[in-house]
C-alpha atoms as a PDB file:
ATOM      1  CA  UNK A   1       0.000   0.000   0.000  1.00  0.00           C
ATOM      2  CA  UNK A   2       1.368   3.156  -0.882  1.00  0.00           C
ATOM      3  CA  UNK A   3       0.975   6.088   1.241  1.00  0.00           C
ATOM      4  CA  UNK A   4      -1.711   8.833   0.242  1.00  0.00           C
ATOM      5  CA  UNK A   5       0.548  12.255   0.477  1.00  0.00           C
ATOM      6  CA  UNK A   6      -1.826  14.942  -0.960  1.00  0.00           C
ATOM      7  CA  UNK A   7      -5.845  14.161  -1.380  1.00  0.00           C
ATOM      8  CA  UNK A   8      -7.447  14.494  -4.806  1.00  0.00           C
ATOM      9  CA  UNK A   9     -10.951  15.880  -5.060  1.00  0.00           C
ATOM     10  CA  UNK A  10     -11.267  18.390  -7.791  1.00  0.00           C
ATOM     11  CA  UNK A  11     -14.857  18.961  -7.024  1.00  0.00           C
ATOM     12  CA  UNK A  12     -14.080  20.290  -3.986  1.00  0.00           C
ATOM     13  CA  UNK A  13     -12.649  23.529  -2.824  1.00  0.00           C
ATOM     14  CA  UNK A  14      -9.376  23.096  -1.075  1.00  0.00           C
ATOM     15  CA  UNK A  15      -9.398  26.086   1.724  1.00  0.00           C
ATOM     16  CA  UNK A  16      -6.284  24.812   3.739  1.00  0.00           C
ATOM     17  CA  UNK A  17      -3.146  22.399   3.691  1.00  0.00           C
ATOM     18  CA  UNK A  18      -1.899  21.712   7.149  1.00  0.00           C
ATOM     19  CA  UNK A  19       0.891  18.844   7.882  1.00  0.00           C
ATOM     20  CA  UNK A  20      -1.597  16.259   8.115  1.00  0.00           C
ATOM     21  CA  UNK A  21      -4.985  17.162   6.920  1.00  0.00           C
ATOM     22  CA  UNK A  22      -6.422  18.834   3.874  1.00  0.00           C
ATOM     23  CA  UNK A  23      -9.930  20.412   4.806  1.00  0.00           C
ATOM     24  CA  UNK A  24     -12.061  21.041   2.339  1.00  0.00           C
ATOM     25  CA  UNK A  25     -15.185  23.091   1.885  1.00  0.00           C
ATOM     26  CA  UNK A  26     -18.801  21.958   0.911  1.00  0.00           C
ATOM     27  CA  UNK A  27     -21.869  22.526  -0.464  1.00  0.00           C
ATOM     28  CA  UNK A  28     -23.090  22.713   3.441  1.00  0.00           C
ATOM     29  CA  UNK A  29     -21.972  26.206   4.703  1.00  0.00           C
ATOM     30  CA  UNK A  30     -22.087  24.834   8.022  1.00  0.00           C
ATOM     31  CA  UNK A  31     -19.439  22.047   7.508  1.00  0.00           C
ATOM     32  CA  UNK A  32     -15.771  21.565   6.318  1.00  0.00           C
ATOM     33  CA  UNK A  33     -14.412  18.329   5.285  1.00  0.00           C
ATOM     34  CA  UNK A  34     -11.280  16.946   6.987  1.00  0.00           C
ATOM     35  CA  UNK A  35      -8.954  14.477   5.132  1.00  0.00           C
ATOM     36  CA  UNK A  36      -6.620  12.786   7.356  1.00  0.00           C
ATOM     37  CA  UNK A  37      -3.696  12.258   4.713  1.00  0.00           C
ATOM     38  CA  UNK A  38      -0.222   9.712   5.615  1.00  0.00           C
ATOM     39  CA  UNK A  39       2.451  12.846   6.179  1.00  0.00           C
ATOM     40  CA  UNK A  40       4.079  13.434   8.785  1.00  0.00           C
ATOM     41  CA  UNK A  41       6.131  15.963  10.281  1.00  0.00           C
ATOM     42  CA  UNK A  42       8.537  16.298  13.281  1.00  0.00           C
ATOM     43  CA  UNK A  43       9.913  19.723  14.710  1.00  0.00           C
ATOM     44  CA  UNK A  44       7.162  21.218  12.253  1.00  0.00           C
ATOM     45  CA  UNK A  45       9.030  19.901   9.143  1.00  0.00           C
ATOM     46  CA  UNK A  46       7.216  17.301   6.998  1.00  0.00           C
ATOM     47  CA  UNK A  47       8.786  14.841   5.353  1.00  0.00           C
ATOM     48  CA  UNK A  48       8.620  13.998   1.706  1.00  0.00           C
ATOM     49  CA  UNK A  49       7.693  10.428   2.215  1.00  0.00           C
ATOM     50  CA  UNK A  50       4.503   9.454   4.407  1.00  0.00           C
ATOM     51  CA  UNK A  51       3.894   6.474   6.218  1.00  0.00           C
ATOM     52  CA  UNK A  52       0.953   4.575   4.226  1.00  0.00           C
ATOM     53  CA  UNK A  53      -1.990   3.958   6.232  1.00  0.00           C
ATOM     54  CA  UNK A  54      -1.286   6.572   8.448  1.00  0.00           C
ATOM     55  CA  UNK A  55      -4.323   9.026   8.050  1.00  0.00           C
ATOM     56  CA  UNK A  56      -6.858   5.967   8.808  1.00  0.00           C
ATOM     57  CA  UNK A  57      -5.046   5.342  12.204  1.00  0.00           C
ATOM     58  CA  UNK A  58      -5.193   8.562  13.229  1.00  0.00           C
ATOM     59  CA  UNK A  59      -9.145   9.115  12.031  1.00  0.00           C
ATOM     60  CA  UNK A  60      -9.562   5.931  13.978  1.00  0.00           C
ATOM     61  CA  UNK A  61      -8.228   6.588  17.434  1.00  0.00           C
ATOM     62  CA  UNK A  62      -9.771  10.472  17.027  1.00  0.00           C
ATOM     63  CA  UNK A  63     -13.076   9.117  16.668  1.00  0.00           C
ATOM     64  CA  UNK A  64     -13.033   6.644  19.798  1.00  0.00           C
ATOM     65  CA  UNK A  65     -11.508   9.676  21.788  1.00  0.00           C
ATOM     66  CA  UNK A  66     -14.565  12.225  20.991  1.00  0.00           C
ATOM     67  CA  UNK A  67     -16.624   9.789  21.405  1.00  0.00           C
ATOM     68  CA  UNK A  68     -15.283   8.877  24.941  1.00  0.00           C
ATOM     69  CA  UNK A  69     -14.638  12.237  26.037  1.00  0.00           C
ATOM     70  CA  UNK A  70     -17.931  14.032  24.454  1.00  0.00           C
ATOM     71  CA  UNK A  71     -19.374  14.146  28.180  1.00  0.00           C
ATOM     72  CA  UNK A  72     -16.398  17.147  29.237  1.00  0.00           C
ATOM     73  CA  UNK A  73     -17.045  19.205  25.971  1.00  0.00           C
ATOM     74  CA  UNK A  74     -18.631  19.228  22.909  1.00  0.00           C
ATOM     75  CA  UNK A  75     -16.493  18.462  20.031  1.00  0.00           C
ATOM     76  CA  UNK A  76     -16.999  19.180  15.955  1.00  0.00           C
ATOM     77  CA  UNK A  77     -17.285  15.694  14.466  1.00  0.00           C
ATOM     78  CA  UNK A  78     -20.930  15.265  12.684  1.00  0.00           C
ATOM     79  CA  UNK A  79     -19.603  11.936  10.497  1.00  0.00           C
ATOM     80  CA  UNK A  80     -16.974   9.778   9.460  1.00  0.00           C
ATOM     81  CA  UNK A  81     -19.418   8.155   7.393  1.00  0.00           C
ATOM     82  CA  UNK A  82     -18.918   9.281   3.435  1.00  0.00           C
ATOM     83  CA  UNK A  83     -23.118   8.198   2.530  1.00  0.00           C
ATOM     84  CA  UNK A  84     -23.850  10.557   4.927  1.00  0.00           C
ATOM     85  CA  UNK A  85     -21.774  13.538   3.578  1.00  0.00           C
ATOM     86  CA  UNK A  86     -22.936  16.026   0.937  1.00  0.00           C
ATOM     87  CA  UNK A  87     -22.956  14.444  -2.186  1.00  0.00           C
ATOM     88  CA  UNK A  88     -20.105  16.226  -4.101  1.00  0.00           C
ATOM     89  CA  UNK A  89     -17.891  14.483  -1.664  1.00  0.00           C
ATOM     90  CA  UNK A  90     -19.548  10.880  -2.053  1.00  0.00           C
ATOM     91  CA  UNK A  91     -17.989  10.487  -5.546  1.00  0.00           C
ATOM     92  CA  UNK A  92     -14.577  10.022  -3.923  1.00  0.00           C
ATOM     93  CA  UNK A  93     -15.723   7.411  -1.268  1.00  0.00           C
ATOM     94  CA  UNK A  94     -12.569   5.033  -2.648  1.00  0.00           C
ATOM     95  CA  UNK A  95     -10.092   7.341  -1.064  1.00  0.00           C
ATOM     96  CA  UNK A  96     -12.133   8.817   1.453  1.00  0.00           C
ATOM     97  CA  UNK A  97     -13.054   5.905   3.570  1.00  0.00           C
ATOM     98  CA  UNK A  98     -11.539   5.236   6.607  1.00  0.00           C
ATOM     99  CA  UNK A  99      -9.739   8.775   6.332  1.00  0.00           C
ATOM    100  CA  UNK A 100     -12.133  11.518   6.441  1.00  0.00           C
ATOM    101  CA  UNK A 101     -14.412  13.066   9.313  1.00  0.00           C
ATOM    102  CA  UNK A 102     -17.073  15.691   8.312  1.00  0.00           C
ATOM    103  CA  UNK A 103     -17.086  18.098  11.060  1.00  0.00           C
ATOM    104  CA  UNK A 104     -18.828  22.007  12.390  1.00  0.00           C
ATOM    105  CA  UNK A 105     -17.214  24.723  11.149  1.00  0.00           C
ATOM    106  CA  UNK A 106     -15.447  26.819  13.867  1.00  0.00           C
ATOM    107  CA  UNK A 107     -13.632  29.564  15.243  1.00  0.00           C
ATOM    108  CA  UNK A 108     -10.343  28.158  15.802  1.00  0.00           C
ATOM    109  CA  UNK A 109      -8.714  29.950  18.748  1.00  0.00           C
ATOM    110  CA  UNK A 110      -5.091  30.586  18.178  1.00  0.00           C
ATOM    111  CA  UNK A 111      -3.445  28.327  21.238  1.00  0.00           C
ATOM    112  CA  UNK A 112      -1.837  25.111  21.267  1.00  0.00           C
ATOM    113  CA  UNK A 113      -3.234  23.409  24.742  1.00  0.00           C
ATOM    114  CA  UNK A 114      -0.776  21.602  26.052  1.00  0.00           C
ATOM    115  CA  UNK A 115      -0.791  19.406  28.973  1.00  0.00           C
ATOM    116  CA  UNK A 116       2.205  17.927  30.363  1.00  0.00           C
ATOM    117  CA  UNK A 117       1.599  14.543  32.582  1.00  0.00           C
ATOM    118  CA  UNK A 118       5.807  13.958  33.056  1.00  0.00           C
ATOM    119  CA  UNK A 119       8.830  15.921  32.275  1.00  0.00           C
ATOM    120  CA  UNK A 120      10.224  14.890  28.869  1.00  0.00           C
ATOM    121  CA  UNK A 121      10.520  16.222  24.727  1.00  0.00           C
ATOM    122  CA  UNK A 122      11.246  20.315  25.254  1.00  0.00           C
ATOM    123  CA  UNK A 123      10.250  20.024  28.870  1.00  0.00           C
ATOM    124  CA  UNK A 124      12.902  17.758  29.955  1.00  0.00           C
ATOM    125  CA  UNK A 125      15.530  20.188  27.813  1.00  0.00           C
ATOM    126  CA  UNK A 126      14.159  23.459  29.894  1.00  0.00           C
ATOM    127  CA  UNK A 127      13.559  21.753  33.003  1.00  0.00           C
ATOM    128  CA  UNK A 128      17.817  20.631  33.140  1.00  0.00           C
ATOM    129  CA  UNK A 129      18.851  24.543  32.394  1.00  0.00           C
ATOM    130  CA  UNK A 130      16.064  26.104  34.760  1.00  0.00           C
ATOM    131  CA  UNK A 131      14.582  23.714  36.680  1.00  0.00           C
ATOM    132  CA  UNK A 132      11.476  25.269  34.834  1.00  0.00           C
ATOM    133  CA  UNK A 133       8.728  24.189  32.708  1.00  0.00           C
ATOM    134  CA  UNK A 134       7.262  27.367  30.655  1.00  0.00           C
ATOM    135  CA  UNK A 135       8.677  29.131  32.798  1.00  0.00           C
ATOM    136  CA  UNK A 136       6.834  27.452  35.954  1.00  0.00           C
ATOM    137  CA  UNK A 137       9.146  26.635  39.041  1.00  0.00           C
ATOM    138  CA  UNK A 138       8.112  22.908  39.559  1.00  0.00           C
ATOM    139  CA  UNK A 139      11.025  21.887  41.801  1.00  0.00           C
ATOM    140  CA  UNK A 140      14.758  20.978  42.240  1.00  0.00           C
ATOM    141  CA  UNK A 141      14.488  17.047  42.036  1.00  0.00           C
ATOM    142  CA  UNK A 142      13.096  15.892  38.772  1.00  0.00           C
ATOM    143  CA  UNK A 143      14.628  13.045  36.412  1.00  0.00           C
ATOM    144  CA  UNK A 144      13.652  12.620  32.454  1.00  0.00           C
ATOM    145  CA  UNK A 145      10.154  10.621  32.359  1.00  0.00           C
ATOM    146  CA  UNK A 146       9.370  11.411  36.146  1.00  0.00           C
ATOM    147  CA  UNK A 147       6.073  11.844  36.414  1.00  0.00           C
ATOM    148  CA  UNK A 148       4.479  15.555  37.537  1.00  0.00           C
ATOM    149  CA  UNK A 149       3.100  15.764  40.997  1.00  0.00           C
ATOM    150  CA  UNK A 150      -0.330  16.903  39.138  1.00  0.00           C
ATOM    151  CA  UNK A 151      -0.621  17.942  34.720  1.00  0.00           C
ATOM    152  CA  UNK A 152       0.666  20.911  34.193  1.00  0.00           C
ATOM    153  CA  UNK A 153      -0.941  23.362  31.613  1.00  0.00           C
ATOM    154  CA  UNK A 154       1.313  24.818  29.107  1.00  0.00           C
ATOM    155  CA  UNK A 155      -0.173  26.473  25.848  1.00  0.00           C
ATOM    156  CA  UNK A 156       1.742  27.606  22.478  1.00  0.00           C
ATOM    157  CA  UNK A 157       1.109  29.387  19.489  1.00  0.00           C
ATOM    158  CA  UNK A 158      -0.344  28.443  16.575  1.00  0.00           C
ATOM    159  CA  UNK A 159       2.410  28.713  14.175  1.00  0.00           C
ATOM    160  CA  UNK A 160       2.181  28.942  10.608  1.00  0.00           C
ATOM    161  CA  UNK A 161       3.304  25.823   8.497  1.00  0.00           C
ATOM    162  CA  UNK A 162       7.019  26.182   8.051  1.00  0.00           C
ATOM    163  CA  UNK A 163       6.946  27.927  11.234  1.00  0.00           C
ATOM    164  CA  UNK A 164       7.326  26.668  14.916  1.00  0.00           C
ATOM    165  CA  UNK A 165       4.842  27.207  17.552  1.00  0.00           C
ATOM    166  CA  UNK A 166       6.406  29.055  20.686  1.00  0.00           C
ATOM    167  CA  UNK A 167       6.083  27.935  24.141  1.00  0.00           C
ATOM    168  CA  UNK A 168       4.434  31.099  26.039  1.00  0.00           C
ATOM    169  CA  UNK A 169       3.440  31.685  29.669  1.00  0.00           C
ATOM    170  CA  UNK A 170      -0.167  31.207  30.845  1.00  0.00           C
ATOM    171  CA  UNK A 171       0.332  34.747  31.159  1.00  0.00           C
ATOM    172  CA  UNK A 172       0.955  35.211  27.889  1.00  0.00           C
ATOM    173  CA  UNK A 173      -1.544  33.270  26.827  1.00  0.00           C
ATOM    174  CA  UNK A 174      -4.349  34.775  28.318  1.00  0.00           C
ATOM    175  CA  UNK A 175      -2.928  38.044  26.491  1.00  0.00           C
ATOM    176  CA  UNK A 176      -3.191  36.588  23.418  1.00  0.00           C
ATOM    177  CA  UNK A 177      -6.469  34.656  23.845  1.00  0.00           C
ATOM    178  CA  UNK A 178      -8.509  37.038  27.145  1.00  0.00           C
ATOM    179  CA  UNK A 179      -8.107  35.505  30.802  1.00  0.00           C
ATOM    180  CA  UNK A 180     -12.019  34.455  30.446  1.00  0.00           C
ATOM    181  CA  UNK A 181     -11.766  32.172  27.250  1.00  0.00           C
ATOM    182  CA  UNK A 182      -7.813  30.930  28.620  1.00  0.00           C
ATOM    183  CA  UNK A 183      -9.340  30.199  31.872  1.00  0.00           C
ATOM    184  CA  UNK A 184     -11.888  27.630  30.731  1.00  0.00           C
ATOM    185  CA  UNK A 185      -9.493  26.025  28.107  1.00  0.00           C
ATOM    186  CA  UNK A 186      -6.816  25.238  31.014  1.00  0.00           C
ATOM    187  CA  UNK A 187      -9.511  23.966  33.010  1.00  0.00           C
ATOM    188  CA  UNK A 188     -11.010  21.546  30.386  1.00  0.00           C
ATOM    189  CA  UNK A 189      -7.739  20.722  28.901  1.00  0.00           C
ATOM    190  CA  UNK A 190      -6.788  19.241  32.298  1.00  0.00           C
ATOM    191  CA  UNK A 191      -9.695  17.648  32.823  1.00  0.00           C
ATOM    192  CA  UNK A 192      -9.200  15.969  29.590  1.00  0.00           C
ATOM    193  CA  UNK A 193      -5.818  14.827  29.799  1.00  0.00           C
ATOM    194  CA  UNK A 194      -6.839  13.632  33.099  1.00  0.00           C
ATOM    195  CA  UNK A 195      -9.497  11.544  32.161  1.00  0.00           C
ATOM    196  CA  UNK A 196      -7.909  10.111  28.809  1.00  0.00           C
ATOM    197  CA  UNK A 197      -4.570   9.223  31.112  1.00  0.00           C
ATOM    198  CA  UNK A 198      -6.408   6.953  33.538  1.00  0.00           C
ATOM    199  CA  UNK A 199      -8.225   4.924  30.602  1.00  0.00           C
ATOM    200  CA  UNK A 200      -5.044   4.601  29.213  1.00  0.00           C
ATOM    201  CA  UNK A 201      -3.296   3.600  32.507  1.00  0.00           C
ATOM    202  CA  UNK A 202      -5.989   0.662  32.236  1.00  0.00           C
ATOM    203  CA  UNK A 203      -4.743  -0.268  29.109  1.00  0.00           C
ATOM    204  CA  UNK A 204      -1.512  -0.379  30.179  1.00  0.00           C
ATOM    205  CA  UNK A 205      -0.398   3.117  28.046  1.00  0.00           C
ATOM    206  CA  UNK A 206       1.118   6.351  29.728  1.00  0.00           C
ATOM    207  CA  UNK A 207      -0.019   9.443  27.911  1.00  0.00           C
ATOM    208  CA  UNK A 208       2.888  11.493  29.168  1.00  0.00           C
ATOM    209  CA  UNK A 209       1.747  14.674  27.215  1.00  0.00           C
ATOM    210  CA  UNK A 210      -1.082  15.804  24.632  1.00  0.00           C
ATOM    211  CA  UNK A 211      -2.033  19.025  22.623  1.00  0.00           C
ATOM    212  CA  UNK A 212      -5.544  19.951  22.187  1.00  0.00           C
ATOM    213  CA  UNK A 213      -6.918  22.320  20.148  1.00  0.00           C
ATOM    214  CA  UNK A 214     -10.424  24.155  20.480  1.00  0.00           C
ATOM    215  CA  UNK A 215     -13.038  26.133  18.332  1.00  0.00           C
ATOM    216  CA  UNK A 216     -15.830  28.895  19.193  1.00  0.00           C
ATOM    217  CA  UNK A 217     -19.264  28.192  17.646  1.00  0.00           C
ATOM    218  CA  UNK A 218     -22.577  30.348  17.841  1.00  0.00           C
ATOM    219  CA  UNK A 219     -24.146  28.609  21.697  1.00  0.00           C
ATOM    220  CA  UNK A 220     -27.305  27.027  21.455  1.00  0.00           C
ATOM    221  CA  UNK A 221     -29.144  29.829  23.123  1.00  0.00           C
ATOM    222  CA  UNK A 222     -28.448  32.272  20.737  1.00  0.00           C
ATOM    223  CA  UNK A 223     -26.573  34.667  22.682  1.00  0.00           C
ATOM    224  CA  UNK A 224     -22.400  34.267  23.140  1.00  0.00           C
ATOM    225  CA  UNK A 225     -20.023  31.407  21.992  1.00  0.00           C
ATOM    226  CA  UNK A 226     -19.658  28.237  22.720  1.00  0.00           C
ATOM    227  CA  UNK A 227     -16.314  26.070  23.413  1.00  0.00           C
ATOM    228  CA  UNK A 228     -15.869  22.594  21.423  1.00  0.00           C
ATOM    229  CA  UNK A 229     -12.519  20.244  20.727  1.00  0.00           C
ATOM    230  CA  UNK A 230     -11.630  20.616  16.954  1.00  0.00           C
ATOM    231  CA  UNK A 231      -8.781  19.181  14.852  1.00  0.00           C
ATOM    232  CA  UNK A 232      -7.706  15.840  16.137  1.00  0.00           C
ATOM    233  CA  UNK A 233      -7.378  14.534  19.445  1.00  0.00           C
ATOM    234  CA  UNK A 234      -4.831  11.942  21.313  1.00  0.00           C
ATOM    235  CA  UNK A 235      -3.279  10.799  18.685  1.00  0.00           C
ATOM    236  CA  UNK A 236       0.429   9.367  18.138  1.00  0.00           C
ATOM    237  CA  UNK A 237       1.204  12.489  15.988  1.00  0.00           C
ATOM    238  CA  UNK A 238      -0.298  15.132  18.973  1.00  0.00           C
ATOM    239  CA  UNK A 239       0.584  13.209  22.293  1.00  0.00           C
ATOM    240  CA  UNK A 240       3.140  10.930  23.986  1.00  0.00           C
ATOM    241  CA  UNK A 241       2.498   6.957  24.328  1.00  0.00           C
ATOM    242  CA  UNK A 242       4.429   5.076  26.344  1.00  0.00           C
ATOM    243  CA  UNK A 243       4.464   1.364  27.032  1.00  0.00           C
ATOM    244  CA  UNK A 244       3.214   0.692  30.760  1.00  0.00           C
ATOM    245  CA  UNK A 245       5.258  -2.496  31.388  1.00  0.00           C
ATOM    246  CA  UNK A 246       8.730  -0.573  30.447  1.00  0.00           C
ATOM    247  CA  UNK A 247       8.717   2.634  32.489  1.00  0.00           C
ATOM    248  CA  UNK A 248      11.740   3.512  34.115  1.00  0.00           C
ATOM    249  CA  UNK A 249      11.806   6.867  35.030  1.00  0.00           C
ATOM    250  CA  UNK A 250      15.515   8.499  34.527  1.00  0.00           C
ATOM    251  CA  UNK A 251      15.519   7.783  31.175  1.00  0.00           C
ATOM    252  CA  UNK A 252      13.921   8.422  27.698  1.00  0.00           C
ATOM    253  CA  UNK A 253      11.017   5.772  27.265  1.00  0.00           C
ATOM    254  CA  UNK A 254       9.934   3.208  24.187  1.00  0.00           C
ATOM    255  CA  UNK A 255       6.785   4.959  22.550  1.00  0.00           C
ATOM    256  CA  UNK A 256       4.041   4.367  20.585  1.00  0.00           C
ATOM    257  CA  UNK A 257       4.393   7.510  18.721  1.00  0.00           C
ATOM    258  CA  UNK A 258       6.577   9.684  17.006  1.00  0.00           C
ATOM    259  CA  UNK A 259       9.615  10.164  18.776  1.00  0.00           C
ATOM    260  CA  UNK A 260      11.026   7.143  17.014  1.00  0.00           C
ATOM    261  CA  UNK A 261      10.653   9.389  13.829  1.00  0.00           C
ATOM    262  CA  UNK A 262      12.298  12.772  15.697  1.00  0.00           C
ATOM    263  CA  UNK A 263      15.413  10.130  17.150  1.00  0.00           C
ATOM    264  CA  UNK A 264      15.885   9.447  13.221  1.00  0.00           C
ATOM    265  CA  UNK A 265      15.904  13.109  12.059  1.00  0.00           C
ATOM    266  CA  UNK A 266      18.320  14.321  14.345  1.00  0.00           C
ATOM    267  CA  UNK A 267      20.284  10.699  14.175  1.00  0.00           C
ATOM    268  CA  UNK A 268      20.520  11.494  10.193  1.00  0.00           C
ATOM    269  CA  UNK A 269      21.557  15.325  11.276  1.00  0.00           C
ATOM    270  CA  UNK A 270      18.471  17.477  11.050  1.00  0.00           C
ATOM    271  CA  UNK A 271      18.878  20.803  12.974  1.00  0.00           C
ATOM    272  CA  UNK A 272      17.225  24.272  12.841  1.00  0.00           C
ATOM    273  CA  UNK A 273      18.343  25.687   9.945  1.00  0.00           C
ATOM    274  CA  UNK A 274      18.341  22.048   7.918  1.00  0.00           C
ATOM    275  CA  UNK A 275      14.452  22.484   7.628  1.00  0.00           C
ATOM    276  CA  UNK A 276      14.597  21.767   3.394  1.00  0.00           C
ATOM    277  CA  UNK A 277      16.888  18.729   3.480  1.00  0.00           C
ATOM    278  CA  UNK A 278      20.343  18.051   4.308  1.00  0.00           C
ATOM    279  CA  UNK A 279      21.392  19.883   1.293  1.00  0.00           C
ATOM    280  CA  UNK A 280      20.431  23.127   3.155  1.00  0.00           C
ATOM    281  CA  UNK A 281      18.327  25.772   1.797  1.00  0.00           C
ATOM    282  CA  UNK A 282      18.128  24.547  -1.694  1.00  0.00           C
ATOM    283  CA  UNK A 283      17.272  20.989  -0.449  1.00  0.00           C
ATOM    284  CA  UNK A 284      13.909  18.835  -1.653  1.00  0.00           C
ATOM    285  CA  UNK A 285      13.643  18.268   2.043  1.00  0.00           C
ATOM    286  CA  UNK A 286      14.003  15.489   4.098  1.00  0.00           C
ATOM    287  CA  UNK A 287      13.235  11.400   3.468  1.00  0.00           C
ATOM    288  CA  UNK A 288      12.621   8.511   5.419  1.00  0.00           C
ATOM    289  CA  UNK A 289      14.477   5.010   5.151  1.00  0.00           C
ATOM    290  CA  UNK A 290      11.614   2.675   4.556  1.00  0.00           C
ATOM    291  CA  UNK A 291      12.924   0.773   7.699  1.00  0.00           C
ATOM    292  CA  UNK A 292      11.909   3.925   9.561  1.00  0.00           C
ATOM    293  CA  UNK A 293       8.360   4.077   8.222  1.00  0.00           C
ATOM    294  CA  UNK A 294       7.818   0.675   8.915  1.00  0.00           C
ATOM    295  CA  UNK A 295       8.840   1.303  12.225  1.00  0.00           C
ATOM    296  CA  UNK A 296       6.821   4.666  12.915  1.00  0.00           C
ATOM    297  CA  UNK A 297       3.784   2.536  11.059  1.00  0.00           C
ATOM    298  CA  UNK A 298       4.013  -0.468  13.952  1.00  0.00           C
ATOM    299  CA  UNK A 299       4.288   1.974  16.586  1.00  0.00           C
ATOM    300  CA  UNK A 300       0.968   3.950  15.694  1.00  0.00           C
ATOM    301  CA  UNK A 301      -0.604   0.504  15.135  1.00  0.00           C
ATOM    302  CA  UNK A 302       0.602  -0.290  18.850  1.00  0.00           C
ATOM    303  CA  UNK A 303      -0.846   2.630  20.328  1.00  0.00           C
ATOM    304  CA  UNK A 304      -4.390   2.278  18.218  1.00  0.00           C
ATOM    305  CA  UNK A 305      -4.853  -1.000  19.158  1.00  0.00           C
ATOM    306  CA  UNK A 306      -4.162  -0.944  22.584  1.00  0.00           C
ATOM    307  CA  UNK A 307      -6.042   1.846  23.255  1.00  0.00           C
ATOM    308  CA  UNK A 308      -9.372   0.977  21.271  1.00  0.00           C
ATOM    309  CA  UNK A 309      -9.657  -3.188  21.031  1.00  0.00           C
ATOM    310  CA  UNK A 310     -12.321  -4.372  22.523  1.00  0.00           C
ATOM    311  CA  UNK A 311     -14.354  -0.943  23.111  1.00  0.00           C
END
């Protein structure tokens, strides 16, 4: 199976390309279409091969997570099945299927919600310099992979593609965003991570970190906005997996998502600056051996199943 890099629906208006998914309008104005395709990225590059099958994975574990969590927040998903969409997008059920979630249009709000469960990735790295985490004192006696006394909140920007999203203070964040609407994002975002982390503690996963994202639409009563959970959510590609039965805190853990990907990169010399290949600047960007995407493929296929057999 080869992997599906860029969607193909000509009937359809293409309004955005993001590292994953295309999102498409439709004859609803109510609705966007989201195609989950097989890139992938790490450190907000994306590489010029995918890893085939990847999209349906990640459709897959979204849709058992908004359906779990749909009792903390409202989320955008309407259907992932294509009979049920409008018909211009029906005609291109053969590479739809499996892939692609019809969902509310929203107001995205411009933060990356973080939560942090234990101290590794860019927290571990600020954490050894500053005994920090986004600035937040959190103690003098931490090791890599130790888990957090309680999650820790710690939002980003939304960067453009090509760009990387900043780590800011909640301080900052509420700048950007207004205390009001930053106040009940923390608070869900928590509650979230906290919830998703004991079902996967049961299933003998650690979600060590996560990224949400969330979307303003009109509220029910007519009056105001509401909050929902847009984009994806808990997958490999936005959180950490790690294996239960081999934690050992003091260390950098086996995963079930992407880091095996980011270990490559760097291993094969990526670095800021290297974003367009190891040629530099004029580079066609950056590759991955095929033992690599098998690799990255099993690992997603770890976390999926573990996570959603049986439920």
């Amino acid at each position: 199976m080869s992997a599906l890099i860029d969607s193909n629906l000509p009937a359809l208006n293409l309004i955005s390309k993001g590292k994953v998914r295309d999102i498409y309008s439709t004859s609803s104005p109510d609705h966007l279409l989201f195609v989950a395709s097989d890139r992938i990225s790490a450190y907000d590059v994306i590489l010029r091969n995918g890893i085939p099958g990847k999209g349906k994975l990640l459709t897959q574990i979204s849709l058992f997570w908004f359906n779990k969590l749909a009792d903390i927040i409202p989320n955008h998903f309407v259907t992932a099945d294509v009979d049920q969409m409008p018909e211009e997008v029906r005609q291109y059920k053969d590479q739809l299927e499996g892939r692609t979630m019809l969902v509310r249009k929203a107001e995205v709000v411009q933060l990356e919600a973080i939560v942090r469960g234990y101290v590794t990735g860019s927290a571990w790295s600020e954490y050894k310099k500053t005994k920090t985490i986004h600035g937040i004192p959190i103690g003098e006696d931490f090791v890599e992979s130790q888990k957090l006394p309680k999650p820790l909140f710690t939002p980003s920007t939304k960067a453009e593609q090509g760009a990387h999203d900043e780590n800011i203070s909640p301080e900052k964040a509420a700048q950007v965003i207004g205390q009001e609407l930053y106040d009940k994002i923390s608070e869900v975002s928590i509650k979230l991570y906290t919830t998703a982390a004991e079902y996967a503690l049961s299933r003998g996963v650690i979600l060590a970190d996560t990224k949400f994202e969330f979307g303003l639409i009109p509220s029910a009563s007519g009056s105001g906005k509401e909050l929902i959970l847009v984009d994806e959510v808990l997958t490999p590609d936005s959180s950490r997996y790690w294996p239960l039965s081999e934690y050992v805190p003091g260390k950098s853990q086996p995963s079930f998502d992407k880091q095996y990907l980011r270990d490559w990169l760097v291993g094969a010399g990526f670095r800021k600056g290297l974003e367009s290949g190891p040629e530099g600047k004029e580079g066609e960007g950056w590759a991955i051996d095929e033992k690599v995407v098998e690799g990255t493929k099993k690992r997603y296929e770890e976390a999926v199943n573990l996570l959603t057999s049986g439920q």
